[in-house]
C-alpha atoms as a PDB file:
ATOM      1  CA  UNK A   1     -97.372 162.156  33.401  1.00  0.00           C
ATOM      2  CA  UNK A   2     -93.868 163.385  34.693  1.00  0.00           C
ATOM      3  CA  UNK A   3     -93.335 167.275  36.133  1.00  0.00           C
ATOM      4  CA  UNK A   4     -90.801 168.600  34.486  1.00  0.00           C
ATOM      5  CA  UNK A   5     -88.977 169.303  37.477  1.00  0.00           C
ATOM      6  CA  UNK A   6     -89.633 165.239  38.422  1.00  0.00           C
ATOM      7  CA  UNK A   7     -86.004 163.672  38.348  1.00  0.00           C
ATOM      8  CA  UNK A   8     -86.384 159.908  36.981  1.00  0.00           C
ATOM      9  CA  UNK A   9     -83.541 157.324  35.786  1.00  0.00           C
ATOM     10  CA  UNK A  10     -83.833 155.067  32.958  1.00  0.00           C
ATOM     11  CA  UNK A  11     -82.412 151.469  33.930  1.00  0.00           C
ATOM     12  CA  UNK A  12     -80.218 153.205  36.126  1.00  0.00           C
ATOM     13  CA  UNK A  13     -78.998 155.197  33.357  1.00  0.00           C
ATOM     14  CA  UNK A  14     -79.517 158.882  31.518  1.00  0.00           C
ATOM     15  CA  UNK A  15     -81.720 161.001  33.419  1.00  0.00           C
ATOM     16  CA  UNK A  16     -84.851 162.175  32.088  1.00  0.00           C
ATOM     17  CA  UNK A  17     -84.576 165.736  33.393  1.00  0.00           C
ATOM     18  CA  UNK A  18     -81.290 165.760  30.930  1.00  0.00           C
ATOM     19  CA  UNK A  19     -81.995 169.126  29.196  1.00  0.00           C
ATOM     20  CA  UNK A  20     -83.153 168.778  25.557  1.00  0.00           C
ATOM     21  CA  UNK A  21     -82.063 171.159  22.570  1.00  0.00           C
ATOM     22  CA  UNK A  22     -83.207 171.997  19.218  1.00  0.00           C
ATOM     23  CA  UNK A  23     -80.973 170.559  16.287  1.00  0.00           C
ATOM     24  CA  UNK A  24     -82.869 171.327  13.206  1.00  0.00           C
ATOM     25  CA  UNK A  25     -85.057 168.854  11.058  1.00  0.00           C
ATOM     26  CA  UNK A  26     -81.604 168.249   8.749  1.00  0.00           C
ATOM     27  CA  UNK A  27     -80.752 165.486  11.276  1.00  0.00           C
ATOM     28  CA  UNK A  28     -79.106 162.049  10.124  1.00  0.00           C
ATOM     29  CA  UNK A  29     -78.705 157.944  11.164  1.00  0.00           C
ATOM     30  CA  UNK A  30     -76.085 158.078  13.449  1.00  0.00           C
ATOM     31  CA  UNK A  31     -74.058 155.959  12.633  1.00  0.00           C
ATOM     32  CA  UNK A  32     -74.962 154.860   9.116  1.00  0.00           C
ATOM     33  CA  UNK A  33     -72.924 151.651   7.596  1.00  0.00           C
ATOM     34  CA  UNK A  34     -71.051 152.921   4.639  1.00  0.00           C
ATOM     35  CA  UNK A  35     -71.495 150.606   1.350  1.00  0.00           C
ATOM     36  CA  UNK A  36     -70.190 151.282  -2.521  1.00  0.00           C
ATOM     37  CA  UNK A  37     -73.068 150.626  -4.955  1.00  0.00           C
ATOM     38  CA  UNK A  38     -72.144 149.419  -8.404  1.00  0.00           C
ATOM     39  CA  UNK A  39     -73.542 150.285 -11.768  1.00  0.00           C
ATOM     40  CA  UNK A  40     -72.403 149.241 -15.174  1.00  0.00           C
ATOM     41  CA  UNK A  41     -71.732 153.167 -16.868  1.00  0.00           C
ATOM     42  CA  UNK A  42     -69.670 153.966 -19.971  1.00  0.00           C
ATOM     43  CA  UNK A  43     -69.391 149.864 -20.387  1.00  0.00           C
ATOM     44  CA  UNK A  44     -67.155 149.659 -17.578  1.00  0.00           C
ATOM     45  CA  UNK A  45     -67.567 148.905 -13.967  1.00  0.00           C
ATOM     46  CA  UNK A  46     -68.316 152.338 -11.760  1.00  0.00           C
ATOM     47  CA  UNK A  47     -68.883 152.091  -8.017  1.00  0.00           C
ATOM     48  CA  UNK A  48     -70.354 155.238  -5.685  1.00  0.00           C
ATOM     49  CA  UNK A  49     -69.980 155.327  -1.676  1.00  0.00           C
ATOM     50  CA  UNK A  50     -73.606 155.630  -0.241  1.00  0.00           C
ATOM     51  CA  UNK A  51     -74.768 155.742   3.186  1.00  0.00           C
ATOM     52  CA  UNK A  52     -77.856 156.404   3.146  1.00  0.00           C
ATOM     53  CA  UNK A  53     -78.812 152.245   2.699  1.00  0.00           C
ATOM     54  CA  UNK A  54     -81.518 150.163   4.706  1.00  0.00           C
ATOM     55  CA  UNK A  55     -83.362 146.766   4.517  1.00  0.00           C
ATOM     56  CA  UNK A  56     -86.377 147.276   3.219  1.00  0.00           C
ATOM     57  CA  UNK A  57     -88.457 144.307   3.243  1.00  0.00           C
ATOM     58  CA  UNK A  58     -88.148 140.670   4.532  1.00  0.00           C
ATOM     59  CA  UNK A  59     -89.807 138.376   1.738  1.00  0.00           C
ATOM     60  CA  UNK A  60     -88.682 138.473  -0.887  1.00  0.00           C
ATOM     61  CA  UNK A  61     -85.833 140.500   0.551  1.00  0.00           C
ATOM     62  CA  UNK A  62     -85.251 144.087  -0.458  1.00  0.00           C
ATOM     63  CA  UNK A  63     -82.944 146.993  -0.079  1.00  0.00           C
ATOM     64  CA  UNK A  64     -83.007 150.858  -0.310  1.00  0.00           C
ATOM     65  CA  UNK A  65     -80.642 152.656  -1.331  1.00  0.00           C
ATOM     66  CA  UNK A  66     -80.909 156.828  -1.762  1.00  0.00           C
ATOM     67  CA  UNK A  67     -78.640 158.733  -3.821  1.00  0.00           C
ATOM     68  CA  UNK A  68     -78.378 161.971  -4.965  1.00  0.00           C
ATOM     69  CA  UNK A  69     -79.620 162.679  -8.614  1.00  0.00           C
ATOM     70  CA  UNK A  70     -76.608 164.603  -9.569  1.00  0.00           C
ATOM     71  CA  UNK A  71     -74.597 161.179  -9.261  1.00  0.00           C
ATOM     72  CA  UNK A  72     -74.148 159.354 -12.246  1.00  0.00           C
ATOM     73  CA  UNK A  73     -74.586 156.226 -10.751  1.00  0.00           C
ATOM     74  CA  UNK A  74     -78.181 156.933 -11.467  1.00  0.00           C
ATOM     75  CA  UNK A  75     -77.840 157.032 -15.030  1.00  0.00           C
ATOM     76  CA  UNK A  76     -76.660 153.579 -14.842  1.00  0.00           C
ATOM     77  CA  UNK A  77     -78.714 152.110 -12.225  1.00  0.00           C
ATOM     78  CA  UNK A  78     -81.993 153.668 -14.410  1.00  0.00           C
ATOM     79  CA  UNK A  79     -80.676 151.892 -17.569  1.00  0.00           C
ATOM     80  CA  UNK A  80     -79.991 148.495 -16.602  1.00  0.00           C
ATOM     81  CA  UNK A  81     -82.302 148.159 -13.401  1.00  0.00           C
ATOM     82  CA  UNK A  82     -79.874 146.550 -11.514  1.00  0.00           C
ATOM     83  CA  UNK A  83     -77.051 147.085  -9.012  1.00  0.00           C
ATOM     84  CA  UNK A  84     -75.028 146.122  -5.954  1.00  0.00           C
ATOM     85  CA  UNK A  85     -74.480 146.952  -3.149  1.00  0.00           C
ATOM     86  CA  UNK A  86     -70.693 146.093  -1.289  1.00  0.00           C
ATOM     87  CA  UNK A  87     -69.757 146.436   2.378  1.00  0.00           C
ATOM     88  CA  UNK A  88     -66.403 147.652   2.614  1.00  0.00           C
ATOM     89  CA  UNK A  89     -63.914 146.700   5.848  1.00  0.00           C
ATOM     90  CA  UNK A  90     -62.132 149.409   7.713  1.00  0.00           C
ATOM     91  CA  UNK A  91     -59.497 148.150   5.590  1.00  0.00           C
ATOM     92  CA  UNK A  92     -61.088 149.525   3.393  1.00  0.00           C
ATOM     93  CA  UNK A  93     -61.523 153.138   4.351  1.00  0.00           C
ATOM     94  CA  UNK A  94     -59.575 154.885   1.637  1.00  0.00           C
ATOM     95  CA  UNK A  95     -60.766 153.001  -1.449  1.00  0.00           C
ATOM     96  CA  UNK A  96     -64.358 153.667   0.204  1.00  0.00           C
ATOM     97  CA  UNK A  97     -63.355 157.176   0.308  1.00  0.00           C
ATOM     98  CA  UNK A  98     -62.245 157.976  -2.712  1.00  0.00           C
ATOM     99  CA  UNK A  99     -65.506 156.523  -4.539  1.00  0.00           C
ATOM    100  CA  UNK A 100     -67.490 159.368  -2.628  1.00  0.00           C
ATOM    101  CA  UNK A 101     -64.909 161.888  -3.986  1.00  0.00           C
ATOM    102  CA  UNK A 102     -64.593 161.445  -7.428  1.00  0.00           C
ATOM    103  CA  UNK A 103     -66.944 160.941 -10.239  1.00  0.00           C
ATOM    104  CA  UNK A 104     -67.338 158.147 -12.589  1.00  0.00           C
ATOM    105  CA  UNK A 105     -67.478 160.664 -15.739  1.00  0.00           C
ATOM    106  CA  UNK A 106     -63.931 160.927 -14.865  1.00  0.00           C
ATOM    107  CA  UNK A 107     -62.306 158.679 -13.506  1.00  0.00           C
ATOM    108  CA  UNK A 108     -62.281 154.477 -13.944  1.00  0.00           C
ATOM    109  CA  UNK A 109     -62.763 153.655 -10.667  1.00  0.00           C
ATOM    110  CA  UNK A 110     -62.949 150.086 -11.398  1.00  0.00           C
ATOM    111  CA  UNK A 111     -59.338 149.594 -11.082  1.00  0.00           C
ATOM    112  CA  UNK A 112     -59.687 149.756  -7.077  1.00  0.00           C
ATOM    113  CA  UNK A 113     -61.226 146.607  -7.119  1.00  0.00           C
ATOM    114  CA  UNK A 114     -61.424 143.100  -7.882  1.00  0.00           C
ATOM    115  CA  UNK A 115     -64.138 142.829  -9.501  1.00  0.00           C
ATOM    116  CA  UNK A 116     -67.270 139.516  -9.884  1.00  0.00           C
ATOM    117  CA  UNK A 117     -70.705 138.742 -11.370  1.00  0.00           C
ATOM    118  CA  UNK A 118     -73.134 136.470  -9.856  1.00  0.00           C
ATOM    119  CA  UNK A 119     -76.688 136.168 -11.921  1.00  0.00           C
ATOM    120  CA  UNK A 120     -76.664 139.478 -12.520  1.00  0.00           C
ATOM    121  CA  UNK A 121     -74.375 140.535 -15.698  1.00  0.00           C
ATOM    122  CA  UNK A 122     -74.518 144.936 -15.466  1.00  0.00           C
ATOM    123  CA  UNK A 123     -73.842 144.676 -11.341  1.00  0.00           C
ATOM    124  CA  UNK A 124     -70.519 144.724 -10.625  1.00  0.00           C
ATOM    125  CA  UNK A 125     -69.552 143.195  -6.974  1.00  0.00           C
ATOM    126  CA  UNK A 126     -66.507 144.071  -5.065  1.00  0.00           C
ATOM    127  CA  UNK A 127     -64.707 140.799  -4.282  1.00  0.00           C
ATOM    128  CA  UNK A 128     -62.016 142.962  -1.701  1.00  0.00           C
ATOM    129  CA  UNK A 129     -65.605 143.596   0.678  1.00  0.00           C
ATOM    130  CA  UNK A 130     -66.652 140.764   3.116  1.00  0.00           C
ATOM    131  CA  UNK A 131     -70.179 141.242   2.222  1.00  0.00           C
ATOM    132  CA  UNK A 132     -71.749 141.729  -1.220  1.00  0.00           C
ATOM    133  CA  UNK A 133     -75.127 141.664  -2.941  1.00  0.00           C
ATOM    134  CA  UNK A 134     -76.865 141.999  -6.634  1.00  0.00           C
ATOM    135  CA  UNK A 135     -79.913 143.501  -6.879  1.00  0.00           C
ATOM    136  CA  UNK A 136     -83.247 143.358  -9.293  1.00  0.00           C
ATOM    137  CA  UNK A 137     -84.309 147.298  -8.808  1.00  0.00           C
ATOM    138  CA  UNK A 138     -88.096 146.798  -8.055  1.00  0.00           C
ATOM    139  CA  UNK A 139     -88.789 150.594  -7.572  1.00  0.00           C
ATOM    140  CA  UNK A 140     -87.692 154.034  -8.049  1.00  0.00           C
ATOM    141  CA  UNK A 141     -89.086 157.112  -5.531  1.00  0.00           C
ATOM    142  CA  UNK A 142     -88.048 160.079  -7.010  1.00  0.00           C
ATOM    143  CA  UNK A 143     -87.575 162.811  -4.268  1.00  0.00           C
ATOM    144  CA  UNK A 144     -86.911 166.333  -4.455  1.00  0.00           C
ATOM    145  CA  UNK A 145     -83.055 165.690  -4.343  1.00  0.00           C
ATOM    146  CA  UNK A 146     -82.416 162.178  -4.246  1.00  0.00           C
ATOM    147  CA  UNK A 147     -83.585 158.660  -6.004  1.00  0.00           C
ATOM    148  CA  UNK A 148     -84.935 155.966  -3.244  1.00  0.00           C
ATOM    149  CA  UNK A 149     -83.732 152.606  -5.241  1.00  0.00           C
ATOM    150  CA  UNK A 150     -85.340 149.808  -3.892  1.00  0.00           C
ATOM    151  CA  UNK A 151     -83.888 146.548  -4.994  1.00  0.00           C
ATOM    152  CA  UNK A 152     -84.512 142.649  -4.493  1.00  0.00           C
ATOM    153  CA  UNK A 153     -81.501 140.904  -3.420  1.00  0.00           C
ATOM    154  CA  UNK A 154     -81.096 138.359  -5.879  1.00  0.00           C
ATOM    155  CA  UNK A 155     -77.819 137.194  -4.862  1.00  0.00           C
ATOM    156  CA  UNK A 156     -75.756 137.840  -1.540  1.00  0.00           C
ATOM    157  CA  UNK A 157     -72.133 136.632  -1.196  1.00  0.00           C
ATOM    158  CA  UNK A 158     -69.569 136.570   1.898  1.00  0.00           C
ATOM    159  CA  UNK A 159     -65.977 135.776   2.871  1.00  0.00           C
ATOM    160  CA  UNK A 160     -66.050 132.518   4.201  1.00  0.00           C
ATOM    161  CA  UNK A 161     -63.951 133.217   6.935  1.00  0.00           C
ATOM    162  CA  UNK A 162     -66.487 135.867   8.124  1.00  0.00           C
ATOM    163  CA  UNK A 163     -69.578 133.623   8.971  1.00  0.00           C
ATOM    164  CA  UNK A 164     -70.015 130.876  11.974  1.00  0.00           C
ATOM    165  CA  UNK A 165     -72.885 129.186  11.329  1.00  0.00           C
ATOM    166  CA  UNK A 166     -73.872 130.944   8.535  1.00  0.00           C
ATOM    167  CA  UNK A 167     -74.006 133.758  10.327  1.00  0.00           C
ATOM    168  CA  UNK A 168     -72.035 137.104   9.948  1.00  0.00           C
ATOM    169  CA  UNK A 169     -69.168 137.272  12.534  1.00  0.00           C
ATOM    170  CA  UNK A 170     -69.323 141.240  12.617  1.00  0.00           C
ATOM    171  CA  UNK A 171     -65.746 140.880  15.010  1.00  0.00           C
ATOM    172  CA  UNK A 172     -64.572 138.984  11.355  1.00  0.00           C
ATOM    173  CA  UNK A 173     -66.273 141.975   8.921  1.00  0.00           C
ATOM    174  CA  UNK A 174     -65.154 144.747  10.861  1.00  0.00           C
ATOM    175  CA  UNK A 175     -67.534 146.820   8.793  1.00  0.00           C
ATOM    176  CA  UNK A 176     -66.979 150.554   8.002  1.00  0.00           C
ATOM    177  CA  UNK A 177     -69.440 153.044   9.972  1.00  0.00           C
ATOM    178  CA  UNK A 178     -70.572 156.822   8.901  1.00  0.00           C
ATOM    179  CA  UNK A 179     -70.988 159.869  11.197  1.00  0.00           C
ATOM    180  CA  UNK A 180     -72.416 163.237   9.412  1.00  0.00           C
ATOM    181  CA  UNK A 181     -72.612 165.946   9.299  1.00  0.00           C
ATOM    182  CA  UNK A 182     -69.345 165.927  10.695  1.00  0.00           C
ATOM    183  CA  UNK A 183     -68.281 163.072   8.113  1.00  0.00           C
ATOM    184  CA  UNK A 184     -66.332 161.118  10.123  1.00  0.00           C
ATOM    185  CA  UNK A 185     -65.576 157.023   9.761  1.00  0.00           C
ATOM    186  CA  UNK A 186     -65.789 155.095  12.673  1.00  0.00           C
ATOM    187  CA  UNK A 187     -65.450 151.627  13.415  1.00  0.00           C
ATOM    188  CA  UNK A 188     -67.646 149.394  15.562  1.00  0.00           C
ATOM    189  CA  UNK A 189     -67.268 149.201  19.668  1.00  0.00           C
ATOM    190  CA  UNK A 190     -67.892 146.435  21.806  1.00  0.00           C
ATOM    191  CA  UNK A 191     -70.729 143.551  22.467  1.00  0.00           C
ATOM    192  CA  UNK A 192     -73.720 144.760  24.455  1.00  0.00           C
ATOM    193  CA  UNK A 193     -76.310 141.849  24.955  1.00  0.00           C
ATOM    194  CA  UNK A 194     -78.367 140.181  22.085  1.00  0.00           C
ATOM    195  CA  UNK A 195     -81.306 141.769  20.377  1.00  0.00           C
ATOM    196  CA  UNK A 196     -84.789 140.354  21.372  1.00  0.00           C
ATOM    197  CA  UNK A 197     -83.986 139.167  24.323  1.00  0.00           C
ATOM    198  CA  UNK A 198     -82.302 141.260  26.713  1.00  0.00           C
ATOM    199  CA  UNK A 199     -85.062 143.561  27.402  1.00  0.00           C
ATOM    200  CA  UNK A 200     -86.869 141.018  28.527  1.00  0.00           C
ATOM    201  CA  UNK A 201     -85.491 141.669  31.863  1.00  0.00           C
ATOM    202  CA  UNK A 202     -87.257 144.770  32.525  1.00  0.00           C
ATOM    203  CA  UNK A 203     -90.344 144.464  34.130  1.00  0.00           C
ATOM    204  CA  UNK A 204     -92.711 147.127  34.018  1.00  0.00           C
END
C-alpha cells in the first residue's frame, strides 16, 4: 500500500499524490462521440442528436443508445422497432446541433439531410455522415428518465474515401466529439500509439 504522503509517478507521468476532489455522482463520458438517431415519426423522416451511444455487444453486433423519454424520437423508435444511428463530421456541427435543439413535433428536420434506406424501410440514414448504421431494436431498459435502446446493426455503411483497408481512417471521418456539462464540441487530437499493444512495454 502507498502513504499518502508517498510521492510516486505513473510512466513518468501524473503524480499520484495529485490531490483528488469530489465532483458529484452526476458525472459524464468525457468526451462522448456525438451521433443523430433516426426514426420514421409523423410519416416523415425525424432525426435526434444523442450522445449518450456505446457498442454493446460483439456477435451479433449491437448498439445502445439512451435517450430521454420526453423526446419523441421514442415514440417512433417504440413503434417501428427500428432506427439508425449517423456519425456526423465536424462539418457537420451545426446540422448536428440543431437536431438537439428543436423537436420533431415541430419542425421537418428531414430537409437537413440527404436522406437513404438500406434493409431497413422506417430507419432513415444520413447520406451527408461518413458513417451510418440501421438497426433491429432487440431491447428496451426503461430507466427513471431515459430509454436504453439496444439495437442489432443490421446494416453499416461508409464513405468510401474514409476506409483503407476496410478500415475507418478516423484522420478521413473527422468525427464530431461531446464535452458536458459544459456542452462543448470538440474535435479529435493527435495519434498516440495503437491499442493492445503499446502497453505491452511496461513491465511490472
Amino acid at each position: 500500500m502507498i502513504a499518502q504522503n508517498e510521492t510516486t509517478k505513473t510512466n513518468g507521468n501524473r503524480l499520484s499524490e495529485t490531490k483528488k476532489i469530489p465532483i458529484g455522482k452526476n458525472v459524464f463520458i468525457c468526451p462522448m462521440p456525438v451521433t443523430i438517431v433516426g426514426t420514421r415519426l409523423n410519416n416523415r423522416p425525424n432525426f435526434l442528436t444523442v450522445g449518450w451511444v456505446t457498442r454493446a455487444n460483439i456477435n451479433p453486433p449491437m448498439i445502445a443508445i439512451g435517450i430521454n423519454k420526453s423526446n419523441v424520437s421514442v415514440d417512433g423508435i417504440l413503434m417501428h422497432k427500428v432506427f439508425s444511428v449517423n456519425f456526423p463530421g465536424t462539418d457537420l456541427i451545426e446540422e448536428t446541433d440543431y437536431c438537439g435543439l428543436v423537436s420533431g413535433k415541430n419542425k421537418d428536420k428531414s430537409q437537413l439531410f440527404d436522406i437513404f434506406y438500406g434493409d431497413l424501410n422506417n430507419a432513415p440514414m444520413i447520406k451527408n455522415c461518413p458513417i451510418t448504421l440501421e438497426c433491429q431494436l432487440i431491447e428496451t431498459i426503461d430507466l427513471p428518465t431515459n430509454y436504453l435502446f439496444i439495437g442489432e446493426i443490421k446494416g453499416a455503411y461508409g464513405d468510401e474515401n474514409c476506409f483503407i483497408g476496410g478500415k475507418p481512417d478516423v484522420t478521413e471521418i473527422k468525427p464530431l466529439l461531446l464535452t458536458m456539462p459544459d456542452n462543448s464540441y470538440w474535435e479529435i487530437g493527435e495519434f498516440l500509439g495503437r491499442a493492445c499493444k503499446i502497453g505491452r512495454s511496461l513491465k511490472v
